[in-house]
Protein backbone atom coordinates (compact mmCIF):
# COMPACT_ATOMS: atom_id res chain seq x y z
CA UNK A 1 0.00 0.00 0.00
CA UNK A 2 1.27 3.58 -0.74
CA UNK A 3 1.81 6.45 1.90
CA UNK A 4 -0.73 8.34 0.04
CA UNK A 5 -3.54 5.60 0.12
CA UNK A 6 -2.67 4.95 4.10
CA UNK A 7 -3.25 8.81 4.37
CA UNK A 8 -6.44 8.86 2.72
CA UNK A 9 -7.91 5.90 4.82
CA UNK A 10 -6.48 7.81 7.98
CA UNK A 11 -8.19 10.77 7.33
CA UNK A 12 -11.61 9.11 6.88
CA UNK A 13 -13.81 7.78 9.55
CA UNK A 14 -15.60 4.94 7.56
CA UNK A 15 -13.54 1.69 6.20
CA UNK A 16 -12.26 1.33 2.74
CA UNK A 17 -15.19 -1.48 2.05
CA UNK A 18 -17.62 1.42 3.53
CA UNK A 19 -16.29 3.73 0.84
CA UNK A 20 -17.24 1.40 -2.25
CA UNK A 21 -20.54 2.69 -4.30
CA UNK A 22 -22.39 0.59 -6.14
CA UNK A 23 -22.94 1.82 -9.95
CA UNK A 24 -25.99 1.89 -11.47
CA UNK A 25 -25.46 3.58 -14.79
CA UNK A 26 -23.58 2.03 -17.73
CA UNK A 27 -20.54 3.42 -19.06
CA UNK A 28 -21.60 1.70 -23.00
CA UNK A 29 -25.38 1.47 -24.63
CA UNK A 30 -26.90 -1.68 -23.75
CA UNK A 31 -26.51 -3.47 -27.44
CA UNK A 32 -29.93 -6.13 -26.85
CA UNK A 33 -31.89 -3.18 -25.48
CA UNK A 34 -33.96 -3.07 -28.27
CA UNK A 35 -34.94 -7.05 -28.29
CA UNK A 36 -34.18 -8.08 -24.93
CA UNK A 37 -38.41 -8.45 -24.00
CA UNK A 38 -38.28 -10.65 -26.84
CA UNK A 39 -35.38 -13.05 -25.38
CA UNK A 40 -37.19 -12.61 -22.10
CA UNK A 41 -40.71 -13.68 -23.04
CA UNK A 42 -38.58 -16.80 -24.85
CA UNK A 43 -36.72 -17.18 -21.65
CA UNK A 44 -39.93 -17.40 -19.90
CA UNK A 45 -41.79 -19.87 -22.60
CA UNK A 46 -38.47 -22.31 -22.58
CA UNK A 47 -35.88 -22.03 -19.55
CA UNK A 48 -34.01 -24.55 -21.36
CA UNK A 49 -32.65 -22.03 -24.42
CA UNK A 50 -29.52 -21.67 -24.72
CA UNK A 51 -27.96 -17.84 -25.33
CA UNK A 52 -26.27 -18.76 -28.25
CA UNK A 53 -29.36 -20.37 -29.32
CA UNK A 54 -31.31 -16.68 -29.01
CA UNK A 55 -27.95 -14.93 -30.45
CA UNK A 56 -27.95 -17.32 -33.60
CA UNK A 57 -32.11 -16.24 -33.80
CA UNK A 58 -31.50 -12.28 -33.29
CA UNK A 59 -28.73 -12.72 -36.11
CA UNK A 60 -31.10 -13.53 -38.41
CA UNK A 61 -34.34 -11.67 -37.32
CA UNK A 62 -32.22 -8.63 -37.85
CA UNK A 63 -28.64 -8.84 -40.25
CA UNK A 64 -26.22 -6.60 -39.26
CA UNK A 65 -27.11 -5.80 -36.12
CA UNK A 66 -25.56 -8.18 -34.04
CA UNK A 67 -22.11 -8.94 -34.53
CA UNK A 68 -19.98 -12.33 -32.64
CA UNK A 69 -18.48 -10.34 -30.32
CA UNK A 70 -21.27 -9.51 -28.84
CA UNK A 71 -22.48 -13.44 -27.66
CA UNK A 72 -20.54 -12.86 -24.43
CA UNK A 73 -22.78 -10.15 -23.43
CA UNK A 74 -26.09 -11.96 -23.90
CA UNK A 75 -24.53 -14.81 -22.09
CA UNK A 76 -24.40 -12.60 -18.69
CA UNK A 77 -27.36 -11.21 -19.43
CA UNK A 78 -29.15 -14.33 -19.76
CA UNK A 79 -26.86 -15.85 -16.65
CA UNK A 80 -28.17 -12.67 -14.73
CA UNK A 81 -31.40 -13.33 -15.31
CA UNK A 82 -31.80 -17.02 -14.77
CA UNK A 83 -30.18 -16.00 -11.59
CA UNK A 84 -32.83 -13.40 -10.38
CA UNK A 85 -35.71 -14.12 -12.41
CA UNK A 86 -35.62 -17.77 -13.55
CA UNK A 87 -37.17 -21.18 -12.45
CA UNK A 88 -36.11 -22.73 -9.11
CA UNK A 89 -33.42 -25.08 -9.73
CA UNK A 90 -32.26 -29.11 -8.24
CA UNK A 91 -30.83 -28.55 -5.08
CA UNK A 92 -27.99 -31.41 -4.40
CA UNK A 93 -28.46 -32.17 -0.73
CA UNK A 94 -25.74 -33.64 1.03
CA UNK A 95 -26.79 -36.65 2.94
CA UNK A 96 -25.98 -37.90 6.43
CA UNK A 97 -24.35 -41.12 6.34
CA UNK A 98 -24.85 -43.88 9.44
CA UNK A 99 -21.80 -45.84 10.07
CA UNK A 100 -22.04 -49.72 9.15
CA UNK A 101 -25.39 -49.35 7.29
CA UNK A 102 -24.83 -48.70 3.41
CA UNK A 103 -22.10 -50.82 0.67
CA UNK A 104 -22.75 -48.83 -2.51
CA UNK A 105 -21.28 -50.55 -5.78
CA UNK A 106 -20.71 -49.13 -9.18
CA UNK A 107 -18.45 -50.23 -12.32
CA UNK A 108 -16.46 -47.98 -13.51
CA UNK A 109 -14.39 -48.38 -17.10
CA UNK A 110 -10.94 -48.17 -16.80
CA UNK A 111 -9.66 -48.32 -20.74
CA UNK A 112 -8.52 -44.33 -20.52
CA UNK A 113 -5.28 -45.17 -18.11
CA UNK A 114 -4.19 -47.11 -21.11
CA UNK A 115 -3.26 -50.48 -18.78
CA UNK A 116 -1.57 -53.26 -20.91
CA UNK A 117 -1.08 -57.03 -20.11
CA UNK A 118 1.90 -58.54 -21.54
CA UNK A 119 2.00 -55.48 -23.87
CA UNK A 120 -1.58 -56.60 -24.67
CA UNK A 121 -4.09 -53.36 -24.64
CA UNK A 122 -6.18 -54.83 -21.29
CA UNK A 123 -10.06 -53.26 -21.57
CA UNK A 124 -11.64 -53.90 -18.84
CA UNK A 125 -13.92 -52.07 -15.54
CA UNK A 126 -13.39 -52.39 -11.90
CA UNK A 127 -16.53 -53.63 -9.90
CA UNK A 128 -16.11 -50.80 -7.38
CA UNK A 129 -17.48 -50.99 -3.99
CA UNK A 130 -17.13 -48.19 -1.12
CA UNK A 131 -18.49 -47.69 2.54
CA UNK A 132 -20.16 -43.96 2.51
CA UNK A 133 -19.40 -43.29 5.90
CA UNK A 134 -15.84 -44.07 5.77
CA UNK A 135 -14.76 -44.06 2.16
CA UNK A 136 -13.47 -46.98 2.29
CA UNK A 137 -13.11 -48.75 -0.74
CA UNK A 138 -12.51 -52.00 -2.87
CA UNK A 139 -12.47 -53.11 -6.29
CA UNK A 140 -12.04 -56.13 -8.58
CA UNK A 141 -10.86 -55.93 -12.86
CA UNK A 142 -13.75 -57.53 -14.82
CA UNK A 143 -15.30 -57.76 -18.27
CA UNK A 144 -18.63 -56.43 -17.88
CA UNK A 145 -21.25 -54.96 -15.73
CA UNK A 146 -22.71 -58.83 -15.14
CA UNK A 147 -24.33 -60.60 -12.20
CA UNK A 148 -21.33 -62.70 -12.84
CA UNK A 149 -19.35 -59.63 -11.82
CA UNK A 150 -21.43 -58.99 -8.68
CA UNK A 151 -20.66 -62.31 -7.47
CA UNK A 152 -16.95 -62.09 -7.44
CA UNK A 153 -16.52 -58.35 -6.48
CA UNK A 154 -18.95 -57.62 -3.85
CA UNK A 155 -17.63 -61.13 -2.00
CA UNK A 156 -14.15 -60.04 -2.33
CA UNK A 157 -14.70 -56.65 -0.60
CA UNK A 158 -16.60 -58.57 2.30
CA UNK A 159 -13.93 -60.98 2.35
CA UNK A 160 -11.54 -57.99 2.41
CA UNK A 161 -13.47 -55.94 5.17
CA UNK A 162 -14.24 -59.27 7.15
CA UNK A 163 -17.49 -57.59 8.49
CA UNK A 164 -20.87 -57.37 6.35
CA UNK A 165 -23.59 -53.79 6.65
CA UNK A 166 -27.15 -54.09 6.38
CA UNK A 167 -27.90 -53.07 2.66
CA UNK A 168 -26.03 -53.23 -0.47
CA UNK A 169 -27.03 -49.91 -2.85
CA UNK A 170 -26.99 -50.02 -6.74
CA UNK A 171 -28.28 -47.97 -9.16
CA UNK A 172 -31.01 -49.67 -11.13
CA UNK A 173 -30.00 -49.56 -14.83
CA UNK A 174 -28.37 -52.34 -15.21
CA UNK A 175 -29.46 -56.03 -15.91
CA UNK A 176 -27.49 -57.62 -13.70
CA UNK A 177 -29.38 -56.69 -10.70
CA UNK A 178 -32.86 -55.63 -12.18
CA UNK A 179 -35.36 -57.06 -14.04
CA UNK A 180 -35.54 -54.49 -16.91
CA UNK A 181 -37.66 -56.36 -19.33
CA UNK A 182 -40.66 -56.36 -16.93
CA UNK A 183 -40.54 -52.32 -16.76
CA UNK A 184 -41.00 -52.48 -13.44
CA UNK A 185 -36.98 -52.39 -12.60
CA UNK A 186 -37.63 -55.00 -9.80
CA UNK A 187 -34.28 -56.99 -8.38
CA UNK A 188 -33.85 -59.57 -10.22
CA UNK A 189 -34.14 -63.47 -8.69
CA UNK A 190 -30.49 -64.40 -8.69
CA UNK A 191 -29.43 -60.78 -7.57
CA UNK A 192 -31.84 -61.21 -4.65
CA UNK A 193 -30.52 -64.79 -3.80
CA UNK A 194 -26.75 -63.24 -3.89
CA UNK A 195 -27.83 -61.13 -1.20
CA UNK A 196 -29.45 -63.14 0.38
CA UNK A 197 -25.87 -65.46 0.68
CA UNK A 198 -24.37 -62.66 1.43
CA UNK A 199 -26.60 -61.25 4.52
CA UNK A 200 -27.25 -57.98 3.38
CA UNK A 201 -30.42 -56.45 1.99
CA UNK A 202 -30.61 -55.08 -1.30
CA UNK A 203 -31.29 -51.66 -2.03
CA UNK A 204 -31.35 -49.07 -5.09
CA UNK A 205 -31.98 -45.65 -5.93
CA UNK A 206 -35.00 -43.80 -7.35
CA UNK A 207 -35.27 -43.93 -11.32
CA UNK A 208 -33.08 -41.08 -13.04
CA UNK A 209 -31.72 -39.82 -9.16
CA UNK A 210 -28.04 -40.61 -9.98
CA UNK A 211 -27.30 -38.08 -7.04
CA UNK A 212 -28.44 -40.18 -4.61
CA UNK A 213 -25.45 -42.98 -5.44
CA UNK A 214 -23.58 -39.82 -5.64
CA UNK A 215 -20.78 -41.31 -3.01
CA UNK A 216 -19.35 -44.47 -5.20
CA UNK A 217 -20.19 -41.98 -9.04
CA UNK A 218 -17.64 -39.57 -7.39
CA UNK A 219 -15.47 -42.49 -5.66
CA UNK A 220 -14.83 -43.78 -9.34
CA UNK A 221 -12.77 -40.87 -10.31
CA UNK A 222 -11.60 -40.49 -7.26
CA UNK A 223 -10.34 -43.86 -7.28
CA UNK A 224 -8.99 -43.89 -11.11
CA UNK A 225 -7.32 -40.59 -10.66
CA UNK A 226 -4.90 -42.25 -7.85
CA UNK A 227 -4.33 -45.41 -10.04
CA UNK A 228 -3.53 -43.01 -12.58
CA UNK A 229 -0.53 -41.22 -10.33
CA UNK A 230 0.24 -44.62 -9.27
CA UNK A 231 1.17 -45.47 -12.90
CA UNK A 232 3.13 -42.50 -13.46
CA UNK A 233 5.20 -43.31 -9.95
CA UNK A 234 5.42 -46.95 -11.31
CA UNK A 235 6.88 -45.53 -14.69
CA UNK A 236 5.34 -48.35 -16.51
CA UNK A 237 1.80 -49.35 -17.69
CA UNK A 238 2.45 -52.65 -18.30
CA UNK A 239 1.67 -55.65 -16.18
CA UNK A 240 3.34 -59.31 -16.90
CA UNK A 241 -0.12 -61.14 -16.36
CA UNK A 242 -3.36 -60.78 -15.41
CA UNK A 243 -2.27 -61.71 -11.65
CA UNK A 244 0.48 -59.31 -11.35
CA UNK A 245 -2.27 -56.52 -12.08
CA UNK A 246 -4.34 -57.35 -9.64
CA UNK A 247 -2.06 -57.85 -6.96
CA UNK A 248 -0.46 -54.28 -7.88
CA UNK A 249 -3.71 -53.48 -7.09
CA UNK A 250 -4.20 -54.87 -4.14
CA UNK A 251 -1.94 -53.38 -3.03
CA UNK A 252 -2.83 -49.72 -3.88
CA UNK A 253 -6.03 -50.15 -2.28
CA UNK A 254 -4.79 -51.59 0.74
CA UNK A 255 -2.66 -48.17 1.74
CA UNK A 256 -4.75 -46.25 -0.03
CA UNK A 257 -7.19 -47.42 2.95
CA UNK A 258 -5.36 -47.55 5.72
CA UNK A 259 -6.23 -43.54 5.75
CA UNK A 260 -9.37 -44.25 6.33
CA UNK A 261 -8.95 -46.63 8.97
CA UNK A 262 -10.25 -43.57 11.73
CA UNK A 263 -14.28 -44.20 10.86
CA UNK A 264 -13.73 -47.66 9.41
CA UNK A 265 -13.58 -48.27 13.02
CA UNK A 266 -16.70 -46.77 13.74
CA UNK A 267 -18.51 -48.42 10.77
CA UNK A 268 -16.51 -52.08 11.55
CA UNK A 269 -17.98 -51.96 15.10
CA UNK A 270 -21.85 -51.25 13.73
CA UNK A 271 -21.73 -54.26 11.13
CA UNK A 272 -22.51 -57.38 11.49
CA UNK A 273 -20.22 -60.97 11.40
CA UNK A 274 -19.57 -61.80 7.94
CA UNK A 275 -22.16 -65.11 6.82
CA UNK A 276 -20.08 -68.21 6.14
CA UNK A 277 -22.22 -69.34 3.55
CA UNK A 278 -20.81 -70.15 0.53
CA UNK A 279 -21.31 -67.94 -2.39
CA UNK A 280 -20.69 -69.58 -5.66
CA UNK A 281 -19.01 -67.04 -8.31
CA UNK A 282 -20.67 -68.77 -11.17
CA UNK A 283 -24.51 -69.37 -12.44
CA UNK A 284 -25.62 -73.07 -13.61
CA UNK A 285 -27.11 -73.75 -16.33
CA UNK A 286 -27.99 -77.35 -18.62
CA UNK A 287 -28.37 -76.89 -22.31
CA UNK A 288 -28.29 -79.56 -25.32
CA UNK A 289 -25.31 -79.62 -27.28
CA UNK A 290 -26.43 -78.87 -31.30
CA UNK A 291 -26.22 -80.71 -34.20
CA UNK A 292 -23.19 -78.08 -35.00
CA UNK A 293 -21.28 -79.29 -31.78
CA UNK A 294 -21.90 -75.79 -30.42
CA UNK A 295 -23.35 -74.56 -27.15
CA UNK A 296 -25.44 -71.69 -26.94
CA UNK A 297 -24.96 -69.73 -23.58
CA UNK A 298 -25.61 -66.24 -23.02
CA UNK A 299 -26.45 -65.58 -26.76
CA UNK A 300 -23.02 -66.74 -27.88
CA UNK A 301 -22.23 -69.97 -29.45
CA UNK A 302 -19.05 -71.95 -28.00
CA UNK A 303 -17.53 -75.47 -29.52
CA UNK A 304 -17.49 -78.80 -27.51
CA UNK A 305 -15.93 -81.41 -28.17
CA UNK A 306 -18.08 -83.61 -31.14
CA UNK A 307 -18.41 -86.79 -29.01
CA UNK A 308 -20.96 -84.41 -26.96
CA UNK A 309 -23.25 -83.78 -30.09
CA UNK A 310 -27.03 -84.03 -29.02
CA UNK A 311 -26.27 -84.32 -25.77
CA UNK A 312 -27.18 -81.91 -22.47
CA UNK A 313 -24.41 -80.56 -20.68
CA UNK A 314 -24.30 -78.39 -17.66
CA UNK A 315 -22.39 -75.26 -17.80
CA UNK A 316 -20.99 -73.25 -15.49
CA UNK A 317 -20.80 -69.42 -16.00
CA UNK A 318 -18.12 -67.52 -14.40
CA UNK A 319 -17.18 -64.36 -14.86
CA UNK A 320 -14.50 -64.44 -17.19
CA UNK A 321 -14.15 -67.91 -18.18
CA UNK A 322 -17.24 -71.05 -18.71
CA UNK A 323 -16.77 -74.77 -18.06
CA UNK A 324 -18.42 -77.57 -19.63
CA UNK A 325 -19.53 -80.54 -17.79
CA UNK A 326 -20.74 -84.00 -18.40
CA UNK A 327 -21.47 -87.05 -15.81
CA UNK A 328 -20.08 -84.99 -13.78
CA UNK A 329 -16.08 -84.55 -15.65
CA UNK A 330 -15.17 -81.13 -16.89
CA UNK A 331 -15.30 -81.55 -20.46
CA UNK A 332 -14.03 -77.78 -21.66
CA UNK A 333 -13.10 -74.78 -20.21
CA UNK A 334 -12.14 -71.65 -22.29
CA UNK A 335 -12.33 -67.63 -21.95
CA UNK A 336 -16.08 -66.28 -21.80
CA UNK A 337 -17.02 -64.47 -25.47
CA UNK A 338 -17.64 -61.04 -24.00
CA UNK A 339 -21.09 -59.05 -25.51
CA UNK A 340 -23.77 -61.03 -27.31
CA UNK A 341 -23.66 -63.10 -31.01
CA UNK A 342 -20.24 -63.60 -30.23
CA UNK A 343 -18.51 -67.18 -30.63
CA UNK A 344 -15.46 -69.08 -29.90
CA UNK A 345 -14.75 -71.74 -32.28
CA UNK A 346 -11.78 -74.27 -31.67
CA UNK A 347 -10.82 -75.83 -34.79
CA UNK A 348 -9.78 -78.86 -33.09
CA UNK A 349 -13.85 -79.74 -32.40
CA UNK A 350 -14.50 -79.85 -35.70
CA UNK A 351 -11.65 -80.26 -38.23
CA UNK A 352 -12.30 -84.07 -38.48
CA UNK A 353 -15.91 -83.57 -39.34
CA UNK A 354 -14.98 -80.96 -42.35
CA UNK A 355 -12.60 -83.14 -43.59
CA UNK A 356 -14.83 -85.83 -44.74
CA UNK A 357 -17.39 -82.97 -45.86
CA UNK A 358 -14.34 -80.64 -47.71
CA UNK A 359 -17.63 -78.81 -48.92
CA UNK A 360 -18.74 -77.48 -46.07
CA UNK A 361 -15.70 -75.75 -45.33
CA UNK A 362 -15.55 -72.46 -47.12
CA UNK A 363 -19.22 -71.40 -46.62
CA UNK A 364 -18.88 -72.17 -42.66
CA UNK A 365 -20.29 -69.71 -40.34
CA UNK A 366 -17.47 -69.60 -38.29
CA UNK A 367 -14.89 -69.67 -40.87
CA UNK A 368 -12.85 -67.22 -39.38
CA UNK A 369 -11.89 -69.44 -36.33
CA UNK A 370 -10.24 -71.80 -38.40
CA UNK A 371 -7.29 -69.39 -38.94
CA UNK A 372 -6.03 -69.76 -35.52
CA UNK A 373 -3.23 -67.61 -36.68
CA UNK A 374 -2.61 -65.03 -39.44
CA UNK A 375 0.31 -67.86 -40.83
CA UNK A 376 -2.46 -69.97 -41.41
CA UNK A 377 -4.44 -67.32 -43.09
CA UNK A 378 -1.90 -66.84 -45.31
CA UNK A 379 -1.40 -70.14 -46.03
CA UNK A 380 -4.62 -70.67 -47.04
CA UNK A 381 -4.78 -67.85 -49.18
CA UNK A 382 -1.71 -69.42 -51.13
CA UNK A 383 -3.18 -72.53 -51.98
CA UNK A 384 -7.01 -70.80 -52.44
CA UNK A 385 -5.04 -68.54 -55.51
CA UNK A 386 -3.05 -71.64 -56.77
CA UNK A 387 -5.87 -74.97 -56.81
CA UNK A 388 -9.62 -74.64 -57.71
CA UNK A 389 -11.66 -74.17 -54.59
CA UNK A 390 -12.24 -78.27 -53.48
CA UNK A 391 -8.31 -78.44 -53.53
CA UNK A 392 -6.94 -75.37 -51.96
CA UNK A 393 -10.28 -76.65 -48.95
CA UNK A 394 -8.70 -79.84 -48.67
CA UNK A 395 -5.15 -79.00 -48.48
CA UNK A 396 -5.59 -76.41 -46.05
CA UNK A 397 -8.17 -78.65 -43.78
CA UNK A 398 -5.32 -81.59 -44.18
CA UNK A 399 -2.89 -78.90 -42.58
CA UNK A 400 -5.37 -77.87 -40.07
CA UNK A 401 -5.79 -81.34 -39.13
CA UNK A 402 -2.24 -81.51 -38.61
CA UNK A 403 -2.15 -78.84 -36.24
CA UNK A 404 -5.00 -80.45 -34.20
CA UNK A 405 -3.23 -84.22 -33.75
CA UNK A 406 0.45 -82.58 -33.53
CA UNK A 407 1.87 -79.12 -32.33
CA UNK A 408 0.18 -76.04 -33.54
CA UNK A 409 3.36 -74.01 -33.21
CA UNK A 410 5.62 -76.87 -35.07
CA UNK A 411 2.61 -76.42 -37.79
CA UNK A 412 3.04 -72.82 -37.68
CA UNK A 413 6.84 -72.74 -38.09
CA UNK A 414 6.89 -74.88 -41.24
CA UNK A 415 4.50 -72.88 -42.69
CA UNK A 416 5.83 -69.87 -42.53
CA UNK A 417 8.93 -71.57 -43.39
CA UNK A 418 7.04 -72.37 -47.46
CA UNK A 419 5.72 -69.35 -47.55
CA UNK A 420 9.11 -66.85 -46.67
CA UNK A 421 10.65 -69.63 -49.82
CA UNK A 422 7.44 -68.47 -52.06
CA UNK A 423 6.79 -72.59 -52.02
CA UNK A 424 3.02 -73.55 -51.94
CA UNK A 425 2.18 -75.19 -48.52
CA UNK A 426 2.12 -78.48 -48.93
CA UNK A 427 0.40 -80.87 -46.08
CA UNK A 428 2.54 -83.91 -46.55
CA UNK A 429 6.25 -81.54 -46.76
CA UNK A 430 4.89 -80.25 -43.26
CA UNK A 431 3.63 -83.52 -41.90
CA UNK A 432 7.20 -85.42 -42.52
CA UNK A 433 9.24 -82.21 -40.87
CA UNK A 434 6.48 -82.17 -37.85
CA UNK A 435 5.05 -85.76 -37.21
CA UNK A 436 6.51 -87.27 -33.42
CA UNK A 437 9.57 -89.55 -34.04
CA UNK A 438 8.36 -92.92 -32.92
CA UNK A 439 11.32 -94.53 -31.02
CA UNK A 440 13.29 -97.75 -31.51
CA UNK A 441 12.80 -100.07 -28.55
CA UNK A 442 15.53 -102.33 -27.87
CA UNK A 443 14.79 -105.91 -27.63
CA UNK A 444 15.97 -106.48 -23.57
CA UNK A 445 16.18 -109.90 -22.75
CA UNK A 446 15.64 -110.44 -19.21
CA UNK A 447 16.70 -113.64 -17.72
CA UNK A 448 14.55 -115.96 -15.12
CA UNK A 449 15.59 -114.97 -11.67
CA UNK A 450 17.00 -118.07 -9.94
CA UNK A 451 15.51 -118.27 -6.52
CA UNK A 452 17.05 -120.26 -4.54
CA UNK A 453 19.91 -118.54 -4.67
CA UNK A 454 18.44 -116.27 -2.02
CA UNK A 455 17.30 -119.09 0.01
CA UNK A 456 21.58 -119.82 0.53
CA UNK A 457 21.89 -116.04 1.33
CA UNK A 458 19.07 -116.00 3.97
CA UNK A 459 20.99 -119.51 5.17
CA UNK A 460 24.43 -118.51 5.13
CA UNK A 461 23.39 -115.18 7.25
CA UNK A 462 21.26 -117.10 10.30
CA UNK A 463 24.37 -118.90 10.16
CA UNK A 464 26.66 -115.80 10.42
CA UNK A 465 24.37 -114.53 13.54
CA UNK A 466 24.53 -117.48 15.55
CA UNK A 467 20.26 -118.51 14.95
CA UNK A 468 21.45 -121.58 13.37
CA UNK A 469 23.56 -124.41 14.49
């Protein structure tokens, strides 16, 4: 402050705030005087409009009036007014939370940090769980937002916080926990059982009220901000396996916790014992193997093994993987097709069947899951421009074959072996350079043991020892 300012306040006997006046003339001619009862009455008709919507209107109700420079000033005129003149707006109120009453869960995507596997881009969302009260927090990787899911997240953060509260909050726009098909968004019966297992009760929020799950919308980015600083401490984004991942985070959430660990206390002592029953992380189902030697489970087709044609199987549906079952013996178990109409094909099932119907082989449904690798693609794209169509099928399906009864890599390698040499793939060239070398067994003559020789041994030592005289 100057000498000459301190001097003025001095001399004065009110305080500089005192000393403010409040202007109310304008120092420039108010451009929208002339149509600003029009943008009011609009205002008034439609809160909703926009003022760049009523600019872009103005512009052409009257050319060369308005210029762009000028949207700024409608825009605090129309801020001003909504502000002293406009409808009542959605008041967010914050809520109390009780300690120990309320698990909210949410799934959040996590494909923006960018998180690879083996150098593998890894998409995938965290099944995010969080105590209001204390913030405390847990989540698992999966697929989807799946009952599936559910089952092996919200068991994991029980597990994890060894006690269990009274209700488990979702939101209620998902099919995993609701009925949507009924309109009604009811729980759903195998959401309600889950809970049931699990001792809690379930509970959701009111249709289109995202605020009032506001706790675990705002724990998400909360939560994938510090993973996100985490990574850049870590100086790497790439995880070794899917089990390395989740252990690094583990153990991010674990000190990321132990902050919290004041009110998780308070909410630890107001829960309950955590049930002991047994929560299965997969769903059940029997279906009847088709004429195809497919399965059709969550409206995606999987291959069995063609010995199980026509029959029923039961399947079990995990999150991330399903196994096949019959009399009881797992029969197959293979990565879950995420989405729907998706398949997984193994050539393996079926490569038998199209080689004594060649024909059936190029107009196949699931063609492109007999190119388990883009060597084989090429291969067959080789022979398919060299032979007429019921050759290049055959050859290719006889190489296929192959890889099923041998080594798909040793199938591979040759391959791409005739193909870097501009030599057409041949099935029997591969099949000499990849079939198992079958041993010579020597012929071992073993002679008859002569036993009485150990009857003079067993003689010769009572002897020795005195038993015998």
């Amino acid at each position: 402050m100057s000498r000459n300012t301190a001097t003025k306040y001095l001399k004065t006997d009110r305080l500089p705030s005192e000393k403010c006046v409040v202007r109310t003339w304008r120092t420039r001619p108010d451009p929208f005087d002339q149509d600003w009862a029009w943008v009011k009455e609009q205002l008034e008709e439609a809160p909703g409009l926009e003022a760049r919507t009523l600019f872009d209107d103005l512009v052409g109700q009257h050319p060369g009036r308005y210029q762009e420079g000028q949207l700024r000033t409608l825009q605090r005129r129309v801020k001003q007014w909504r502000a002293a003149e406009g409808p009542d707006k959605e008041l967010h109120l914050p809520q109390e939370h009780v300690p120990g009453e309320a698990m909210q869960t949410d799934f959040t995507w996590m494909n923006s940090l960018k998180i690879t596997i083996a150098s593998e881009p890894y998409e995938h969302m965290l099944c995010h769980s969080t105590l209001p009260y204390s913030n405390w927090s847990w989540a698992t990787p999966c697929q989807s937002e799946s009952l599936a899911a559910f089952r092996k997240g919200v068991p994991a953060a029980l597990r994890r916080l060894g006690r269990r509260p009274k209700f488990h909050q979702t939101d209620n726009s998902t099919g995993a926990t609701h009925s949507l098909s009924s309109g009604k968004r009811e729980f759903n019966d195998d959401y309600v059982v889950l809970m049931a297992q699990l001792g809690m009760e379930p509970r959701t929020i009111a249709v289109g009220q995202s605020v009032q799950n506001g706790d675990i919308e705002a724990s998400n980015g909360a939560l994938k901000r510090y993973i996100e600083q985490q990574l850049l401490l870590r100086g790497s984004r790439d995880f070794e396996s899917h089990d390395a991942y989740v252990a690094w985070l583990s153990r991010l959430l674990e000190r990321r916790n132990k902050s919290r660990s004041k009110r998780l206390h308070e909410e630890l002592a107001a829960m309950d014992s955590l049930t002991t029953a047994v929560v299965l992380e997969y769903t059940e189902v029997t279906v009847r193997v088709t004429g195809g030697g497919t399965v059709p489970i969550k409206k995606c087709s999987y291959s069995v093994p063609s010995r199980l044609r026509g029959e029923r199987v039961r399947v079990r549906i995990y999150h991330e993987r399903i196994e096949i079952y019959y009399g009881g013996q797992l029969q197959l178990s293979t990565e879950r097709v995420r989405g729907e109409g998706g398949h997984r094909i193994d050539y393996r099932h079926i490569v038998h069947s199209l080689l004594r119907k060649p024909g059936g082989f190029r107009r196949y449904r699931y063609r492109d899951d007999l190119f388990p690798t883009q060597t084989f693609r090429q291969a067959f794209d080789a022979l398919d421009s060299a032979l007429d169509q019921r050759q290049a099928d055959i050859e290719y399906l006889r190489l296929l074959h192959l890889a099923a009864t041998t080594m798909e890599s040793d199938v591979e390698r040759e391959l791409r072996r005739q193909l870097d040499a501009a030599t057409l793939p041949n099935a029997d060239e591969v099949r000499s350079r990849v079939a198992p070398v079958v041993p010579d067994v020597p012929d071992v003559s073993v002679p008859d043991a002569e036993l009485s020789a150990y009857d003079e041994l067993l003689t010769e030592g009572a002897l020795s020892a005195g038993v015998l005289s």
